[in-house]
N, C-alpha and C. Protein backbone atom coordinates (compact mmCIF):
# COMPACT_ATOMS: atom_id res chain seq x y z
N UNK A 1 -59.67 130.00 235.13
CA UNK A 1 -58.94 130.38 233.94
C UNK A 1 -57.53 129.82 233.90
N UNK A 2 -56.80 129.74 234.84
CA UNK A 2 -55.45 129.44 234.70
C UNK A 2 -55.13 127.78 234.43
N UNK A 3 -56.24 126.74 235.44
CA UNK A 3 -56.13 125.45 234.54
C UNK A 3 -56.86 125.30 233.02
N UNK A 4 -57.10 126.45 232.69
CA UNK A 4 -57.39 126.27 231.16
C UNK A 4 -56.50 126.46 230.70
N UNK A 5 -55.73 127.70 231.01
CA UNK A 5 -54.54 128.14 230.35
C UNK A 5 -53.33 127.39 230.40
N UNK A 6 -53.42 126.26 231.67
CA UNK A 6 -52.11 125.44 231.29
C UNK A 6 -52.18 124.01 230.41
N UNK A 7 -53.60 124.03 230.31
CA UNK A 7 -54.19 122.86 229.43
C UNK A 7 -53.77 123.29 227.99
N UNK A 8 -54.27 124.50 227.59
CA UNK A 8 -54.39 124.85 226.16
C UNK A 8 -52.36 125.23 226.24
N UNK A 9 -51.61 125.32 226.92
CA UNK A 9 -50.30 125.36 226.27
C UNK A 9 -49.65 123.94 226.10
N UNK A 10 -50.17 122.95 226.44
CA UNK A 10 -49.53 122.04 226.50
C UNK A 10 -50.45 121.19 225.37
N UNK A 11 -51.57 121.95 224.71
CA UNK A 11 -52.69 120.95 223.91
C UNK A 11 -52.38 121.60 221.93
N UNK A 12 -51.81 120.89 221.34
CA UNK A 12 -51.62 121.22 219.40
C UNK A 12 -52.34 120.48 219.07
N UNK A 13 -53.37 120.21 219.01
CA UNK A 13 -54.97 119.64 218.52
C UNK A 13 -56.44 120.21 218.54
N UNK A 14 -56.49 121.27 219.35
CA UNK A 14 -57.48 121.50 220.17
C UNK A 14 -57.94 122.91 218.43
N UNK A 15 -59.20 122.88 217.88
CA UNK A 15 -59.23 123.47 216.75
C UNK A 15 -60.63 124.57 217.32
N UNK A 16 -61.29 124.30 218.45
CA UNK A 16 -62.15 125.31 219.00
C UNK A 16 -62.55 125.10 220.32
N UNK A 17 -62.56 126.11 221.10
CA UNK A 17 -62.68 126.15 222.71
C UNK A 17 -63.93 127.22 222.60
N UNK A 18 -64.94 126.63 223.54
CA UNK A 18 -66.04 127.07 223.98
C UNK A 18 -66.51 126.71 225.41
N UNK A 19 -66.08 128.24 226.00
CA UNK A 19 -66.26 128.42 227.61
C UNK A 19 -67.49 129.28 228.17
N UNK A 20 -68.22 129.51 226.77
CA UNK A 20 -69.14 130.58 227.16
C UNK A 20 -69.97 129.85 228.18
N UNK A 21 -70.66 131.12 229.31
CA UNK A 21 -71.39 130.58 230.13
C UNK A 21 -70.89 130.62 231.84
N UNK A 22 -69.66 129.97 231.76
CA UNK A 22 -68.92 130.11 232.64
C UNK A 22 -68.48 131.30 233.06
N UNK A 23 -68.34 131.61 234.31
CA UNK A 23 -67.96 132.89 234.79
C UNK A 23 -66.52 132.88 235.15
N UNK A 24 -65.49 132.95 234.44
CA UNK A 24 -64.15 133.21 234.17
C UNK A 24 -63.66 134.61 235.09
N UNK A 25 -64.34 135.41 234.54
CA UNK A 25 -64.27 136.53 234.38
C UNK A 25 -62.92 137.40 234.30
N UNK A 26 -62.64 138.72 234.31
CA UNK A 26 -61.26 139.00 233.55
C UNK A 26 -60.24 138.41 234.13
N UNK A 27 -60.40 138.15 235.58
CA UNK A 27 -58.93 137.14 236.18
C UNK A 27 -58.94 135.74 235.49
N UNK A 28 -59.83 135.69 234.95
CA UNK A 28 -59.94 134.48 234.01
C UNK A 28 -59.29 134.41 232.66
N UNK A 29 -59.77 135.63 231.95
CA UNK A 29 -59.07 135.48 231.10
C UNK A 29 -57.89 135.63 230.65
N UNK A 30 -57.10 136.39 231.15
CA UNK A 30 -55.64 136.55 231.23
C UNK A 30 -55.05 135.11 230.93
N UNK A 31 -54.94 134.30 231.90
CA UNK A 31 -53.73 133.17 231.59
C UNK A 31 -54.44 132.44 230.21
N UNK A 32 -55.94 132.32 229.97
CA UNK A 32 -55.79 131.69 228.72
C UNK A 32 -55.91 132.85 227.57
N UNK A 33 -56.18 133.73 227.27
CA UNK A 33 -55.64 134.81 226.30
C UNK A 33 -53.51 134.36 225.79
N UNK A 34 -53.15 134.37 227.16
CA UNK A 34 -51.76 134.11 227.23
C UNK A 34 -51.45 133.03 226.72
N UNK A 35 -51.76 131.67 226.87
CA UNK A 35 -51.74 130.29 226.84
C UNK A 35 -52.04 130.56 224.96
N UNK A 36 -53.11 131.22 224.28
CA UNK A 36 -53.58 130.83 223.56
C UNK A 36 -52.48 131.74 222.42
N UNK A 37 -51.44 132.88 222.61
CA UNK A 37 -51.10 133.36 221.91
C UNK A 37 -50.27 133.30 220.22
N UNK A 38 -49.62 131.70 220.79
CA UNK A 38 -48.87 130.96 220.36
C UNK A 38 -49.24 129.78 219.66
N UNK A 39 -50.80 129.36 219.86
CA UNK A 39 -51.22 128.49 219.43
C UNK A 39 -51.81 128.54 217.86
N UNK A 40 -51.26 127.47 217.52
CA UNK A 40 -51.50 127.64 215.95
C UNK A 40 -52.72 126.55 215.14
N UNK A 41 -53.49 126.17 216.15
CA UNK A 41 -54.31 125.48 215.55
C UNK A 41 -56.02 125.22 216.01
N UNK A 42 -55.72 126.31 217.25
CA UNK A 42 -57.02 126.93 217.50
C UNK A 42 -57.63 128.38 216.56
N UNK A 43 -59.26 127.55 215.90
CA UNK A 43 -59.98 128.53 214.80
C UNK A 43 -61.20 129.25 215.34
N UNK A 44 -61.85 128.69 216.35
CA UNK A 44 -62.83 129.55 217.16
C UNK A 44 -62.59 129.44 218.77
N UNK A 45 -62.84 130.91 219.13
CA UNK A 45 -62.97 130.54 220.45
C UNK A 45 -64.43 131.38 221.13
N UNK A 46 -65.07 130.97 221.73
CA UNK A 46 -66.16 131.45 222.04
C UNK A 46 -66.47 132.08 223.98
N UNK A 47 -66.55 132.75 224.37
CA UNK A 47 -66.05 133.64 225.57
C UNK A 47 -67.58 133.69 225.74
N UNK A 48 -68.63 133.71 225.23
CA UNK A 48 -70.10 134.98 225.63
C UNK A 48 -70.68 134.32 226.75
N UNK A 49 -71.16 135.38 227.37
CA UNK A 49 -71.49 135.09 228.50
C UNK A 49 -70.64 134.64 229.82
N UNK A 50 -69.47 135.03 229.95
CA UNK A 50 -68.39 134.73 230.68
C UNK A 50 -67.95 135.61 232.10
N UNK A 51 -68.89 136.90 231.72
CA UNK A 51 -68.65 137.62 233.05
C UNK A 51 -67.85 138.13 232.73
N UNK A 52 -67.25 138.39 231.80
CA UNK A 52 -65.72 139.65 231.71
C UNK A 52 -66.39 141.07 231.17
N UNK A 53 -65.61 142.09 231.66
CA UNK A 53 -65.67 143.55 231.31
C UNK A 53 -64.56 144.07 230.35
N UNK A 54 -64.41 145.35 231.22
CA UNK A 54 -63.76 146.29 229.77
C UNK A 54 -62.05 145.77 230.20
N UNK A 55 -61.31 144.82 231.26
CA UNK A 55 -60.62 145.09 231.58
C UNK A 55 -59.62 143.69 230.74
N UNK A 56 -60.74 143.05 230.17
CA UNK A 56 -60.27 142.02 229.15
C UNK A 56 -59.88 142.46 227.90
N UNK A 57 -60.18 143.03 227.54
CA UNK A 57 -59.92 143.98 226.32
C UNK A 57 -58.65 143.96 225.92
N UNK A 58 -57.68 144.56 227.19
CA UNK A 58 -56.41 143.94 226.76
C UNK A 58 -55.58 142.92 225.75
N UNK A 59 -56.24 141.84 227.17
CA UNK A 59 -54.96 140.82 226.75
C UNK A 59 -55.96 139.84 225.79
N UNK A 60 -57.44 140.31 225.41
CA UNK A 60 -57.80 139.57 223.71
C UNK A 60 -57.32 140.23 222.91
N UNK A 61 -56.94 141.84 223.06
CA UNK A 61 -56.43 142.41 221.82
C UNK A 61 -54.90 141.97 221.79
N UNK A 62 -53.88 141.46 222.72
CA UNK A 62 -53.09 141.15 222.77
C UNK A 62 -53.18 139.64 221.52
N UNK A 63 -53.66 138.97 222.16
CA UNK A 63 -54.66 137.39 221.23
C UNK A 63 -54.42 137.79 220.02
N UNK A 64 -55.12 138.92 219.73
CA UNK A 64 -55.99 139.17 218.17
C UNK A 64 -54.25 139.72 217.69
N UNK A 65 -53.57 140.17 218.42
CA UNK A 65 -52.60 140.79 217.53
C UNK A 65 -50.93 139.49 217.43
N UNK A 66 -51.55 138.40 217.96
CA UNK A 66 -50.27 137.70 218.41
C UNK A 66 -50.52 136.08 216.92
N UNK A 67 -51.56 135.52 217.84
CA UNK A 67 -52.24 134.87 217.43
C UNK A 67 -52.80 134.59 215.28
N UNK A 68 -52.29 133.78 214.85
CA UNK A 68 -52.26 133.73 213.01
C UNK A 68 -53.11 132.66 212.50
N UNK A 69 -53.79 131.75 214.18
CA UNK A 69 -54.97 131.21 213.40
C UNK A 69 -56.33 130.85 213.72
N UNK A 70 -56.47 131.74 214.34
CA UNK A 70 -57.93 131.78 215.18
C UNK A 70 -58.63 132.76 213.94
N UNK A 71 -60.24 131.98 213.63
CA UNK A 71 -60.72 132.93 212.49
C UNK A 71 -62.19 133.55 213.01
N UNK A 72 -62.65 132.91 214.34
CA UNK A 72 -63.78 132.96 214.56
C UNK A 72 -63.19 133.48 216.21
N UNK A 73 -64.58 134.45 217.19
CA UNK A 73 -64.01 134.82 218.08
C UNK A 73 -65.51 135.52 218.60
N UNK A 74 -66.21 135.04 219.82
CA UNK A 74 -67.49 135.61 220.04
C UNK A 74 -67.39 136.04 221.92
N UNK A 75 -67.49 137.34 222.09
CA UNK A 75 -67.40 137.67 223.26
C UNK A 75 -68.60 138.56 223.61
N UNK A 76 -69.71 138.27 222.67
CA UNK A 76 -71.02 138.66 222.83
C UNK A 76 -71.31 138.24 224.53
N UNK A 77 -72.13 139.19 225.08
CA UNK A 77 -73.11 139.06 226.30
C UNK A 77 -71.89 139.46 227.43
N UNK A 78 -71.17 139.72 226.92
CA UNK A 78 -69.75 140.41 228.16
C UNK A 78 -70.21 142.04 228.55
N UNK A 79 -69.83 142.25 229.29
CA UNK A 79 -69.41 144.15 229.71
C UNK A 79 -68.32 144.95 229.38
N UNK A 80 -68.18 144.12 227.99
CA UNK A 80 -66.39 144.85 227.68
C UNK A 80 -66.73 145.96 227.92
N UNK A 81 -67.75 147.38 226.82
CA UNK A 81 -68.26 148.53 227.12
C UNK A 81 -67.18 148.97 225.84
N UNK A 82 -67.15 150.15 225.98
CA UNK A 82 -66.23 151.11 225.04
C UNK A 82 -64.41 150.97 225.49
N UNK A 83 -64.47 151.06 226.72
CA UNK A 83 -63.14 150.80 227.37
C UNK A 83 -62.45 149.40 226.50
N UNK A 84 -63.68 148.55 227.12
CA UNK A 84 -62.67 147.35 226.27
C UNK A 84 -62.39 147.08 225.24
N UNK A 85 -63.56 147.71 224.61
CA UNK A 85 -63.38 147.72 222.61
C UNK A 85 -62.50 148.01 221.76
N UNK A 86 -61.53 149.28 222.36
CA UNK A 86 -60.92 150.06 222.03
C UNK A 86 -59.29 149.11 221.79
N UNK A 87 -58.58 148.30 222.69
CA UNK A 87 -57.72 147.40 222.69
C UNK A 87 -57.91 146.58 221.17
N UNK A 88 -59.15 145.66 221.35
CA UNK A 88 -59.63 144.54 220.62
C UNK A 88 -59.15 145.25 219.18
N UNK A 89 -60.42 146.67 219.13
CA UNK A 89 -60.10 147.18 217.64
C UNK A 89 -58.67 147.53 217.18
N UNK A 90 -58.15 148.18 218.15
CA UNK A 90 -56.72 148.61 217.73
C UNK A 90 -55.73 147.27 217.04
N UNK A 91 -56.17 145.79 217.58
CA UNK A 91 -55.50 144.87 217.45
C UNK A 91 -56.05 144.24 215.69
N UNK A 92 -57.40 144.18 216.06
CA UNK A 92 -58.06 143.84 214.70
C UNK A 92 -57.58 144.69 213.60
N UNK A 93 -56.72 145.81 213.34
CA UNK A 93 -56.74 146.40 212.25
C UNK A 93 -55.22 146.35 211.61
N UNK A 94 -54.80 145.41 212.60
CA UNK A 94 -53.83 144.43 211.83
C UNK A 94 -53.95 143.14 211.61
N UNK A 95 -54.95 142.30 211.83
CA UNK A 95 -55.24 140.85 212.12
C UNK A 95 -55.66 140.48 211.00
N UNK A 96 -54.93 138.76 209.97
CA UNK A 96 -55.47 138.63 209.07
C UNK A 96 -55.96 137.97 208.83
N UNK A 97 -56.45 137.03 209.76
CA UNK A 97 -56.69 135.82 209.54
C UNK A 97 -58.33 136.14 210.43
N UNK A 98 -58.42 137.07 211.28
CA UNK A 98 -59.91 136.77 211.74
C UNK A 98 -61.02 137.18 210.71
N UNK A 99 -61.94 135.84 210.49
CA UNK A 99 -63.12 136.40 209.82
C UNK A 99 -64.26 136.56 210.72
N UNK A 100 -64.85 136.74 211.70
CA UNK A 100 -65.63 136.61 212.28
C UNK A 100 -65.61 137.44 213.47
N UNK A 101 -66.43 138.20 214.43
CA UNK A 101 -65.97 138.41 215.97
C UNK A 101 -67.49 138.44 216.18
N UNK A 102 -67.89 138.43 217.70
CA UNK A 102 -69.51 138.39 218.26
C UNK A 102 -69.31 139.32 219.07
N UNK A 103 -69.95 140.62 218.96
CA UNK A 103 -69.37 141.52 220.11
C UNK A 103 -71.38 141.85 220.61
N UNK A 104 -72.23 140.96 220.29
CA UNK A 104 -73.49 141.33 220.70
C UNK A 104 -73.81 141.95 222.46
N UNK A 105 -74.64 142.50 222.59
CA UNK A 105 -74.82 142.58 224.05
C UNK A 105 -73.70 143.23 225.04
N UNK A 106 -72.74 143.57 224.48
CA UNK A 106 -71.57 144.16 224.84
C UNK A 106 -71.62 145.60 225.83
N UNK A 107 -72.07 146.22 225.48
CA UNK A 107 -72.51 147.79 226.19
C UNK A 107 -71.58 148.74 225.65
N UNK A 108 -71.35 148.42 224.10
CA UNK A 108 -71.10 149.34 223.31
C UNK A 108 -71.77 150.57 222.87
N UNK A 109 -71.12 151.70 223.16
CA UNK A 109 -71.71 152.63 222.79
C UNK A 109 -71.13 153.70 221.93
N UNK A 110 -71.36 155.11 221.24
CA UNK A 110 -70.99 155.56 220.23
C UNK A 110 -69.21 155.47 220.34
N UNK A 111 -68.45 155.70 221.46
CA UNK A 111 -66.94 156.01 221.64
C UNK A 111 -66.93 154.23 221.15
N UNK A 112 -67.03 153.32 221.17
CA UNK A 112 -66.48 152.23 221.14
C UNK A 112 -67.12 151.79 219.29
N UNK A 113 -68.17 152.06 219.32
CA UNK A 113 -68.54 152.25 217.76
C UNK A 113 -67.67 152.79 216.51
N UNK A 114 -67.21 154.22 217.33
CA UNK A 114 -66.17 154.58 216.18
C UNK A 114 -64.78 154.06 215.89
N UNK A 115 -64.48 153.25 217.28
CA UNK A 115 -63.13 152.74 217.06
C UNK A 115 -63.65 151.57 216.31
N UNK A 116 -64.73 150.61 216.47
CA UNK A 116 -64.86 149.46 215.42
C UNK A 116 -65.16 150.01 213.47
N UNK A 117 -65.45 150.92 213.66
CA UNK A 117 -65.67 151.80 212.48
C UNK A 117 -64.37 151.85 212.07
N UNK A 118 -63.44 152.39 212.43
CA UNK A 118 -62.14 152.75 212.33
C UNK A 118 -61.08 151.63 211.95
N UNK A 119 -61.39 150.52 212.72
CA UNK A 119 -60.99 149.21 212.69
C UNK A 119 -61.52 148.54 211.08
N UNK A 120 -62.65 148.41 211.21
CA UNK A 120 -63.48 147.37 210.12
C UNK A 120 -62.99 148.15 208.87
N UNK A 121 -62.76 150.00 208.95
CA UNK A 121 -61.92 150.23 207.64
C UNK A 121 -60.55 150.13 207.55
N UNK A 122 -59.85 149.33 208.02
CA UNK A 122 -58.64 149.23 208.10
C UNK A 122 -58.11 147.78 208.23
N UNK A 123 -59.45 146.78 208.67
CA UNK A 123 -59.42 145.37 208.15
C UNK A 123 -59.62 144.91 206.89
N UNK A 124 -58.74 143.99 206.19
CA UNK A 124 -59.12 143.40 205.26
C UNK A 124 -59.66 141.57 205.36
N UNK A 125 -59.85 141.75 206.23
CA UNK A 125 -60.18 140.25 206.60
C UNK A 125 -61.94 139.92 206.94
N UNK A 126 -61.82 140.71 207.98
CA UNK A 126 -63.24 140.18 208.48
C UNK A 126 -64.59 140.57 207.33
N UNK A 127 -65.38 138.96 207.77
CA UNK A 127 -66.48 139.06 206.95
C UNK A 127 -67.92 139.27 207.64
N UNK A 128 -67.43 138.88 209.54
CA UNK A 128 -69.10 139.02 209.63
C UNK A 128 -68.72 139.47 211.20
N UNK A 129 -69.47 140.29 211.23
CA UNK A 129 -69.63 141.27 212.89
C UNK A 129 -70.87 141.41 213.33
N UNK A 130 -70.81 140.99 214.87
CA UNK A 130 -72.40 140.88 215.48
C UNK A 130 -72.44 142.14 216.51
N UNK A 131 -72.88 143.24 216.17
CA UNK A 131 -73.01 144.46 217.14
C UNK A 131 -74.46 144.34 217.62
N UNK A 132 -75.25 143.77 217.61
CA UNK A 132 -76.90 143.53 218.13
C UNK A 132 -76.77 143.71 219.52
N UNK A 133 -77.68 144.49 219.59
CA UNK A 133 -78.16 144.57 220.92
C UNK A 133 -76.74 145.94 221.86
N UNK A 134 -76.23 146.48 221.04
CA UNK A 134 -75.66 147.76 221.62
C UNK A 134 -76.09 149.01 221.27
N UNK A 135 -75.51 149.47 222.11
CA UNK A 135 -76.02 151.20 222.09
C UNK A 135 -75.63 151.92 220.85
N UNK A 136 -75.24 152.03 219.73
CA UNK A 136 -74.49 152.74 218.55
C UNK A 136 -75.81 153.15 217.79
N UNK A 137 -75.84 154.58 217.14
CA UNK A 137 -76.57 155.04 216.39
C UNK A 137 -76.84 154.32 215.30
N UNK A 138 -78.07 154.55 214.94
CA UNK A 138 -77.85 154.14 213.16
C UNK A 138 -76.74 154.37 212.21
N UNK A 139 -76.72 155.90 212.52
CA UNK A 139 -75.85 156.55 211.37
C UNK A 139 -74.61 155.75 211.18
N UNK A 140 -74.20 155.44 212.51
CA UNK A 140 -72.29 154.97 213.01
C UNK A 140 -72.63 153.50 212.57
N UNK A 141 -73.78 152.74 212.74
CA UNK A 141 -73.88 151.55 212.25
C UNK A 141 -73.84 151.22 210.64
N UNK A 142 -74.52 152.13 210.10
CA UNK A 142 -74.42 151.77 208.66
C UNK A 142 -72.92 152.26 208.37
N UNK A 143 -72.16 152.93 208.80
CA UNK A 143 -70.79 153.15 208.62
C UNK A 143 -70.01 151.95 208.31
N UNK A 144 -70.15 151.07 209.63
CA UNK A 144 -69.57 150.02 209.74
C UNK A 144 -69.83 149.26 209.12
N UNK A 145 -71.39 149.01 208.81
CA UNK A 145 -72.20 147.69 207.81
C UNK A 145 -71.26 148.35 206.27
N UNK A 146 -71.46 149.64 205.85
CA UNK A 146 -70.33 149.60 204.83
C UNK A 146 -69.11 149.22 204.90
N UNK A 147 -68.45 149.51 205.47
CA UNK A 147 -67.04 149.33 205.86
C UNK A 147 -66.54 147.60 205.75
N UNK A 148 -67.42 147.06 206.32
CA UNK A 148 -67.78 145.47 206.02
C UNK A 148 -67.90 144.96 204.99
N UNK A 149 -68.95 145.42 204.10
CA UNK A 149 -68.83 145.41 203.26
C UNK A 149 -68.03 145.12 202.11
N UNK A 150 -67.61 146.39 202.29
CA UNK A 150 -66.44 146.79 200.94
C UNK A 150 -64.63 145.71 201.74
N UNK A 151 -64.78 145.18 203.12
CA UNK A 151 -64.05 144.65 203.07
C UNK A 151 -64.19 143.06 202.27
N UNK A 152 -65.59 142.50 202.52
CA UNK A 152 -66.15 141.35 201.64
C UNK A 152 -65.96 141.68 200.41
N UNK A 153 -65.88 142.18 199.31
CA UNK A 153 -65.81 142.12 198.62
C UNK A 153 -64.93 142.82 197.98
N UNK A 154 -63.64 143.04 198.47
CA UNK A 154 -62.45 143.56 198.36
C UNK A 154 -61.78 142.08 198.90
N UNK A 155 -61.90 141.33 199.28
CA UNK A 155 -61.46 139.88 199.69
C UNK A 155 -61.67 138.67 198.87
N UNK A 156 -62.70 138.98 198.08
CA UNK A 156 -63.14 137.78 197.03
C UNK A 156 -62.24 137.77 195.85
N UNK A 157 -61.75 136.68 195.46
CA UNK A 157 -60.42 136.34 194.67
C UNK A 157 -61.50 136.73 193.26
N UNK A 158 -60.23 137.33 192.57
CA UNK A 158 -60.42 138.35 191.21
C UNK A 158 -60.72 136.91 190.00
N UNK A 159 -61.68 137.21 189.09
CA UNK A 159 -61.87 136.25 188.25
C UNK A 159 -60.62 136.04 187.13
């Protein structure tokens, strides 16, 4: 992680980074979360499958709250869990520029559900969220699939 992170501060070209796969893991992600805070011309970054847990959560919600042009963001197949969700969302419900996040396979469960619930009504940005394959009720899911929703189409420019 850290020769990524000194690559991506020294790189104003770089428009999407995809590390999924690689086992980073949270000592990994730190220096490039950090590296990437400032960067203004990275739009996706893709993490899944990386081996990180709930202890990343942090410093992506740090990312999500620093960061003005990253729009895409997939940390599907990780162990964030509820612990880590909780950062990310708190960050997302000021973030305006992300349309996208992959939180599939995650080991989300109802406590981390309601904070994305909580989040997605308090985003006006995001258009598409991948919760597949976690633990969250129906009920708390269609919450959110509304909540989504009404942010899509509370976003579409007025005729």
């Amino acid at each position: 992680g850290k020769p990524i992170g000194q690559l991506l501060q020294e790189n104003s070209s770089l428009t999407s980074l995809d590390i999924g796969g690689n086992t980073i893991k949270d000592l990994g992600v730190v220096p490039i979360m950090a590296a990437l805070k400032n960067n203004s011309t990275l739009k996706t970054i893709s993490l899944s499958g990386c081996g990180v847990g709930p202890k990343s959560g942090k410093p992506i919600g740090q990312l999500l709250q620093e960061n003005s042009s990253l729009t895409s963001l997939d940390i599907g197949g990780n162990t964030i869990k509820d612990l880590g969700v909780v950062p990310i969302m708190a960050a997302l419900k000021n973030n305006t520029t992300l349309k996208k996040i992959g939180l599939s396979l995650c080991g989300i469960r109802q406590k981390g559900g309601k904070n994305i619930a909580i989040a997605i009504e308090e985003n006006l940005s995001l258009s598409s969220l991948d919760l597949s394959l976690n633990d969250i009720n129906p009920e708390l899911l269609h919450l959110i699939k509304e909540a989504l929703q009404d942010d899509i189409s509370n976003s579409e420019p007025l005729p």
